[in-house]
Protein backbone atom coordinates (compact mmCIF):
# COMPACT_ATOMS: atom_id res chain seq x y z
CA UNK A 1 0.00 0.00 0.00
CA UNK A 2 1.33 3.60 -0.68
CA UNK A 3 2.53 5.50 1.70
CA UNK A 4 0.37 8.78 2.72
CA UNK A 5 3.05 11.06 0.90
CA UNK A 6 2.67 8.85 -2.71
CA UNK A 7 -1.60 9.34 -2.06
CA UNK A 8 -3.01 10.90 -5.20
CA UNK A 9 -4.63 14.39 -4.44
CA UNK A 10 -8.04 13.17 -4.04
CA UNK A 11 -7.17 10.80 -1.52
CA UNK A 12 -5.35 13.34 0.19
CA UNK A 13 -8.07 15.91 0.55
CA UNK A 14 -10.53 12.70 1.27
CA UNK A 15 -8.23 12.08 4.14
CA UNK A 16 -8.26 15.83 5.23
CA UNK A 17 -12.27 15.84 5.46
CA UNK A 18 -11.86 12.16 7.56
CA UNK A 19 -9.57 14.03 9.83
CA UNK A 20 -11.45 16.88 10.48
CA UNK A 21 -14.62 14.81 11.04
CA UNK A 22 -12.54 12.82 13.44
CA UNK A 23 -11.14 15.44 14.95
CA UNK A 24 -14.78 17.04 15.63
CA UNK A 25 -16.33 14.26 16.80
CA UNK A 26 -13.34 13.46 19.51
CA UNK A 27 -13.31 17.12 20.56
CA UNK A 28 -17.22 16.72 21.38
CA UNK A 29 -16.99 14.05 23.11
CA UNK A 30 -13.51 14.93 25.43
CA UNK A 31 -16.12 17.98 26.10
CA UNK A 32 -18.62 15.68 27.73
CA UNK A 33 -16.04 13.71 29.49
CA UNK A 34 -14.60 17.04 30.85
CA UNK A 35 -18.00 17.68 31.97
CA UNK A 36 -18.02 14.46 33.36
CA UNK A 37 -15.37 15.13 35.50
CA UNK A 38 -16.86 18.02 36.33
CA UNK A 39 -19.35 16.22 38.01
CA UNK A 40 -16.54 14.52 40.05
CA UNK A 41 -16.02 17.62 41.69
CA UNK A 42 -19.01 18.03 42.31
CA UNK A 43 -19.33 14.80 44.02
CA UNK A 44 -16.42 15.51 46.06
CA UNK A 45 -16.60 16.44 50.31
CA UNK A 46 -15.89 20.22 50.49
CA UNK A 47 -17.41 22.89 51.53
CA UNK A 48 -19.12 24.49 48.67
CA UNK A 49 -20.53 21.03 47.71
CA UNK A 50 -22.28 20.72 51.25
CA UNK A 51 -24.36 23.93 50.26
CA UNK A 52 -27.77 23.55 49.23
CA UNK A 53 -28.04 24.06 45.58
CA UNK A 54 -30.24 26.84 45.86
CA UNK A 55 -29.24 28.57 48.53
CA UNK A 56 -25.47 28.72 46.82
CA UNK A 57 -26.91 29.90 43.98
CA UNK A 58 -28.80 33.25 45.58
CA UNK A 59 -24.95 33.42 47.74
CA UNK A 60 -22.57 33.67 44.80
CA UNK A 61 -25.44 35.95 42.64
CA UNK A 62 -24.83 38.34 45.75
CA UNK A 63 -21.44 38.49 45.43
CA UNK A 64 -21.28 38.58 41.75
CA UNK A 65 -23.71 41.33 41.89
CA UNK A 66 -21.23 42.92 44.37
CA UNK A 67 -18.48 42.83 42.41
CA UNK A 68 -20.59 44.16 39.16
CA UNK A 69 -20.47 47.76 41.85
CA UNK A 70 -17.24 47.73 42.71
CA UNK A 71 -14.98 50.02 41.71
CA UNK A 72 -11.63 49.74 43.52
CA UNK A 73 -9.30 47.16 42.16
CA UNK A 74 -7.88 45.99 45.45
CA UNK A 75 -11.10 45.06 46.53
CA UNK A 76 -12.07 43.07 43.31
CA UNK A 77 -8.91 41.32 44.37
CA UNK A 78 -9.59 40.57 47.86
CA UNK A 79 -12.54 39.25 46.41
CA UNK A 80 -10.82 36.74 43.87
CA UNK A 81 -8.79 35.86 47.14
CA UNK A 82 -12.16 34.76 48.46
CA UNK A 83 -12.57 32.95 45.67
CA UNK A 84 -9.54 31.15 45.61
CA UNK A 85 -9.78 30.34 49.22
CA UNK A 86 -13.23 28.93 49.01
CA UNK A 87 -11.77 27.04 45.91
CA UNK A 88 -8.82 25.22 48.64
CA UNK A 89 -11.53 24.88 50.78
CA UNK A 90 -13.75 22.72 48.42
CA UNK A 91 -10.95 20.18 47.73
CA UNK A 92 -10.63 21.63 44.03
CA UNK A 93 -6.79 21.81 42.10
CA UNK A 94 -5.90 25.82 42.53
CA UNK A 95 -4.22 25.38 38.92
CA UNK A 96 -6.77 23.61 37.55
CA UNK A 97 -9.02 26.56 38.64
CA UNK A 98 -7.00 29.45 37.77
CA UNK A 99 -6.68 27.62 34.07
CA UNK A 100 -9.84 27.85 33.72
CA UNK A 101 -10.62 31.40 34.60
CA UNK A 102 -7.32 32.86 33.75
CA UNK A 103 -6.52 31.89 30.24
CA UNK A 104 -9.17 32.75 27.71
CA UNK A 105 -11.52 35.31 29.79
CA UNK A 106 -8.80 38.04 30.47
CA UNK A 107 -7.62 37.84 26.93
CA UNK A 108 -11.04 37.85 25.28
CA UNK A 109 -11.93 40.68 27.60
CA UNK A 110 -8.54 42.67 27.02
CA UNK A 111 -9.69 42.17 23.45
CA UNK A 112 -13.59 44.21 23.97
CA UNK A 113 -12.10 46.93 26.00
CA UNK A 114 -8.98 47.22 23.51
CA UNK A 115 -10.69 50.55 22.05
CA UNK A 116 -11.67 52.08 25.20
CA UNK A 117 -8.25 53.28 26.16
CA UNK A 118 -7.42 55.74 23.57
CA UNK A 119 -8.49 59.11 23.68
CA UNK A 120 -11.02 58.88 21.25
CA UNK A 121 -13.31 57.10 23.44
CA UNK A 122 -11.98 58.06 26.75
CA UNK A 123 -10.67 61.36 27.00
CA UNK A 124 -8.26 62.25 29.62
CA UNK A 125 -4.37 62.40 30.70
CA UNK A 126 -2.39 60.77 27.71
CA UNK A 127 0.29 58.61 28.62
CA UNK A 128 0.66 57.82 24.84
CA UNK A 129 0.66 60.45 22.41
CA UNK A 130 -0.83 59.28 19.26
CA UNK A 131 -1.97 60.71 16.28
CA UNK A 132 -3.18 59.29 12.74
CA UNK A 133 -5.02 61.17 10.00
CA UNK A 134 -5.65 64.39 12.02
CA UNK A 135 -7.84 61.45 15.20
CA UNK A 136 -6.33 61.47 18.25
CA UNK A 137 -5.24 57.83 19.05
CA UNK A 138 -3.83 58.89 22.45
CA UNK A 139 -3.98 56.40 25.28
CA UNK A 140 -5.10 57.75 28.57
CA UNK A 141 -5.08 57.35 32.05
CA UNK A 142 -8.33 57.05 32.34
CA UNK A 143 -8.68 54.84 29.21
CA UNK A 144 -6.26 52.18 31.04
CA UNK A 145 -7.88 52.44 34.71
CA UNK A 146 -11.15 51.65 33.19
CA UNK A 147 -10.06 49.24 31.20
CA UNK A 148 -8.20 47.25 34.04
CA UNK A 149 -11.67 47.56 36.36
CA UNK A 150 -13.42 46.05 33.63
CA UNK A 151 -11.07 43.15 32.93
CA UNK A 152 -10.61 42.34 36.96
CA UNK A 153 -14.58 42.62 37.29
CA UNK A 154 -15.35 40.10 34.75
CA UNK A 155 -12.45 38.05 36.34
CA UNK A 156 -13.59 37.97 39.51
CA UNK A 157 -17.40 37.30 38.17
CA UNK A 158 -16.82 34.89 35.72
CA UNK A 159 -14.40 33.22 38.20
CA UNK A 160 -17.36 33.06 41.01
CA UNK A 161 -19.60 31.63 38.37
CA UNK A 162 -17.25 28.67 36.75
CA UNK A 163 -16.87 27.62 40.82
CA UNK A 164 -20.70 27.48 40.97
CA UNK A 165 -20.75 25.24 38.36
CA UNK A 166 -17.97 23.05 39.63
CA UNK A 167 -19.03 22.58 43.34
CA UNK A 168 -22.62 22.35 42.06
CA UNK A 169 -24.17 19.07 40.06
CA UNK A 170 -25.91 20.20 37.08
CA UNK A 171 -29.11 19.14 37.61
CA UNK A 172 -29.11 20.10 41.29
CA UNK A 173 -28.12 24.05 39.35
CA UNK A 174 -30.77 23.85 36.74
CA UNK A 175 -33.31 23.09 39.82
CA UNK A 176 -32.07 25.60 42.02
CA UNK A 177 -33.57 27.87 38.93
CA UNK A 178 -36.61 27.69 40.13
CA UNK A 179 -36.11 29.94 42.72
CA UNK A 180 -35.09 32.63 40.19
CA UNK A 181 -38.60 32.25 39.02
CA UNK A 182 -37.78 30.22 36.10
CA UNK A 183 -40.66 27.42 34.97
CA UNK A 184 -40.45 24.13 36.56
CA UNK A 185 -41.56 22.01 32.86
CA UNK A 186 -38.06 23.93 31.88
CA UNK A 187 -35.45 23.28 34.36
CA UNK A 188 -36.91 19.72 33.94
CA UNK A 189 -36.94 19.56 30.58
CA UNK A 190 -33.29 20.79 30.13
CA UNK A 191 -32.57 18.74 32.94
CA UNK A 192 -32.62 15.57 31.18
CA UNK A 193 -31.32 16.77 28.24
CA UNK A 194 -27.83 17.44 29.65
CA UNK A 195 -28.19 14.31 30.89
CA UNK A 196 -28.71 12.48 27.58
CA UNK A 197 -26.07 14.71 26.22
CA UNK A 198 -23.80 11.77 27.18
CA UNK A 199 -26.20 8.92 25.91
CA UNK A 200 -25.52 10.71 22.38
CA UNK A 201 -22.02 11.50 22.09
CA UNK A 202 -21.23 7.80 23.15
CA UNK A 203 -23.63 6.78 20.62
CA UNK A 204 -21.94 9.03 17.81
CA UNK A 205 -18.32 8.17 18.80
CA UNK A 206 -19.24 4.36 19.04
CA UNK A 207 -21.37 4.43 15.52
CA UNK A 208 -17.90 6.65 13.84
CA UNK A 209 -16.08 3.80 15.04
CA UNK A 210 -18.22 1.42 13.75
CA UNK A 211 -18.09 3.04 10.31
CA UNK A 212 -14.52 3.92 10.07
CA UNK A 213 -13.66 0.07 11.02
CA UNK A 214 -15.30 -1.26 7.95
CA UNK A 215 -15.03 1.29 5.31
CA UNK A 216 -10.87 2.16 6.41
CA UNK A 217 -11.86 5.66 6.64
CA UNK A 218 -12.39 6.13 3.07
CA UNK A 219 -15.80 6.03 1.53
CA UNK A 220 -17.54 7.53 -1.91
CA UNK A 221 -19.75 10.37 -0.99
CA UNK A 222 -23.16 9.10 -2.15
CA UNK A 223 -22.06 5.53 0.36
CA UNK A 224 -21.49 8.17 3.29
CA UNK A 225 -24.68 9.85 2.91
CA UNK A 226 -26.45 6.75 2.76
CA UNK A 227 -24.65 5.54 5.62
CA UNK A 228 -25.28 8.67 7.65
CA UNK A 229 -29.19 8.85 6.45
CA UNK A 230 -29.67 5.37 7.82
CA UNK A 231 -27.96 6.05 11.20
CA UNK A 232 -29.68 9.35 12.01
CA UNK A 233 -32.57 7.34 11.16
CA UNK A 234 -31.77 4.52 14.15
CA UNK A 235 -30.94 6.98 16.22
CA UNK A 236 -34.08 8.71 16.15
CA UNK A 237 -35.58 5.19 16.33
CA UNK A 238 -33.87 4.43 19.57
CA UNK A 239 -34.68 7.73 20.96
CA UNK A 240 -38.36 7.54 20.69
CA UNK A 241 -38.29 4.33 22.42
CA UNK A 242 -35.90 5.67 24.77
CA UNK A 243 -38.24 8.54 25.22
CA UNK A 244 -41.40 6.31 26.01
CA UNK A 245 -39.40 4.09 28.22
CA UNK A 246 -38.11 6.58 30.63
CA UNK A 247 -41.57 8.71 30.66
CA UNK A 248 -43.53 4.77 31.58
CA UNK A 249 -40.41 4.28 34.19
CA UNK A 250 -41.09 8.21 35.71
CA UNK A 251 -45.02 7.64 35.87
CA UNK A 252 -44.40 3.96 37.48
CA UNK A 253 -42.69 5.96 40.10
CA UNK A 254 -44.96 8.23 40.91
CA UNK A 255 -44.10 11.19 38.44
CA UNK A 256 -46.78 14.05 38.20
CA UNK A 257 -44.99 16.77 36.39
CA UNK A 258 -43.33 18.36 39.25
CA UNK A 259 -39.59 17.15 39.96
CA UNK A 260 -38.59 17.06 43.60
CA UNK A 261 -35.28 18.23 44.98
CA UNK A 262 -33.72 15.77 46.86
CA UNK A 263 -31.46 18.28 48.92
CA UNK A 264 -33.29 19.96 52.16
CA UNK A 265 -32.47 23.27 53.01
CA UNK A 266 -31.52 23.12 56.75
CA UNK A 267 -30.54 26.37 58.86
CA UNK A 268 -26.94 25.89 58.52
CA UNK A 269 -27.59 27.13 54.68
CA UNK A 270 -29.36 29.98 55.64
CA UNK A 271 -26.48 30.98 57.58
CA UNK A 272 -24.25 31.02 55.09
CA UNK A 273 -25.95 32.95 53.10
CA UNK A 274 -26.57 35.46 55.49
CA UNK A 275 -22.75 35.10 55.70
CA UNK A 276 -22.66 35.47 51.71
CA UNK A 277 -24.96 38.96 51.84
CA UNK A 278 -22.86 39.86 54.62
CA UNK A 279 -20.01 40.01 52.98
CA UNK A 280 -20.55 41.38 49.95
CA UNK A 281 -22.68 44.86 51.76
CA UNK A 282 -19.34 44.90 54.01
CA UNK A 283 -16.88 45.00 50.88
CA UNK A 284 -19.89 47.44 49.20
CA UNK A 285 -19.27 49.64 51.95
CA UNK A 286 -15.82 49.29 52.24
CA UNK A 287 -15.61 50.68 48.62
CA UNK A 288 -18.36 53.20 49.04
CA UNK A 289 -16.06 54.53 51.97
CA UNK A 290 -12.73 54.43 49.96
CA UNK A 291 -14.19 56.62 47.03
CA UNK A 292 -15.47 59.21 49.80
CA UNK A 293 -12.12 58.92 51.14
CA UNK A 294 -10.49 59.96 47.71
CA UNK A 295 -12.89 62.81 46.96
């Protein structure tokens, strides 16, 4: 057999489309497993996960909503500290963490505000004298202080959020919902689709496996489409039945169209959120106080 190098062109570029379908496929499902393991965390003994879904829900929407008002960056620090320390404190990997909220979301953000520190949006003291075609390009002061509030705030909120969703199962989250006023046939209904999320990317990794092992990867495109018409149409076979199964197995057990939590609030949740509110008025004031004290 030729080697991949001697491969006429067509076989080349038929190769190319394999390894990009490949290549899609395996990146959707390592996304499940990472959410997956995601659920791990969850699972874990810490002490986010002992919080009642609900109740840790309204506590970090508090302090996100705290640091969406504050305007001192040593704060919005103090309160990624509390972040961090809450992450030690709910047996999660600090790197892990801080590769997840670190990486992309500063960069992405850097990227929106990008504009806002010239003098053309934000006048004020340039550091940066700039000029082209008569605009003034200048960057400011101003520009850069505003810029760097914005970046830490979304830090710090997007940072509070992504350890919600790790110390929280998702199902438990999309209930806790409910309390936000949000329809009960919803968070059920996309309830159990991110659960069957999984059912179909094993499905669609084990049926590309199936095909690739008895066509070698290479196939005429009128075969594929056959191929992938008849196993869309299984699939949707199996999931009707799946469907009717699982709705006979809910009413069997005494379904009647409103899920049940299984997690209690007790008072010890109340307290911390009390604790949570607490906190976030005391930094509220504390940076209500510092901006008096710099007028």
């Amino acid at each position: 057999m030729p080697s991949a190098g001697y491969l006429p062109r067509e076989r080349k570029n038929k190769l190319k489309k394999n390894n990009f379908i490949e290549k899609t496929i395996l990146s959707f499902t390592a996304f499940v497993r990472e959410a997956v393991f995601s659920e791990e965390i969850a699972a874990r003994r810490g002490f986010l996960q002992e919080f009642n879904a609900g109740i840790k829900a309204f506590s970090f929407f508090s302090v996100i909503i705290c640091a969406l008002f504050l305007r001192n960056e040593q704060l919005l620090i103090a309160l990624y500290a509390l972040c961090l320390a809450l992450t030690a404190a709910s047996n999660i990997n600090t790197v892990f963490f801080l590769k997840r909220t670190l990486l992309f979301i500063p960069f992405f953000t850097f990227l929106v505000v990008l504009p806002s520190i010239s003098a053309l949006f934000t006048p004020g003291d340039a550091l940066w004298p700039a000029q082209i075609c008569g605009i003034n390009l200048s960057i400011t002061r101003q520009g850069i202080d505003g810029a760097v509030l914005i970046m830490t705030r979304v830090t710090v909120s997007v940072s509070f959020v992504i350890l919600l969703s790790l110390t929280t199962r998702h199902f438990e989250l999309l209930k806790a919902l409910k309390g936000f006023g949000i329809p009960a046939i919803f968070v059920m209904t996309a309830g159990m689709c991110y659960r069957y999320i999984f059912l179909l990317a094993e499905l669609i990794e084990r049926t590309f496996l199936a095909v690739k092992s008895r066509t070698g990867g290479l196939i005429k495109a009128a075969h594929g489409r056959k191929i992938t018409a008849w196993n869309m149409a299984m699939l949707w076979r199996r999931s009707y039945t799946l469907n009717e199964n699982v709705y006979a197995a809910m009413l069997s057990r005494g379904f009647s169209g409103e899920p049940v939590a299984l997690n209690s609030k007790g008072a010890g949740d109340y307290i911390r959120l009390a604790v949570f509110i607490t906190v976030s008025v005391l930094f509220l004031a504390a940076d209500f106080l510092l901006r008096g004290h710099g007028a």
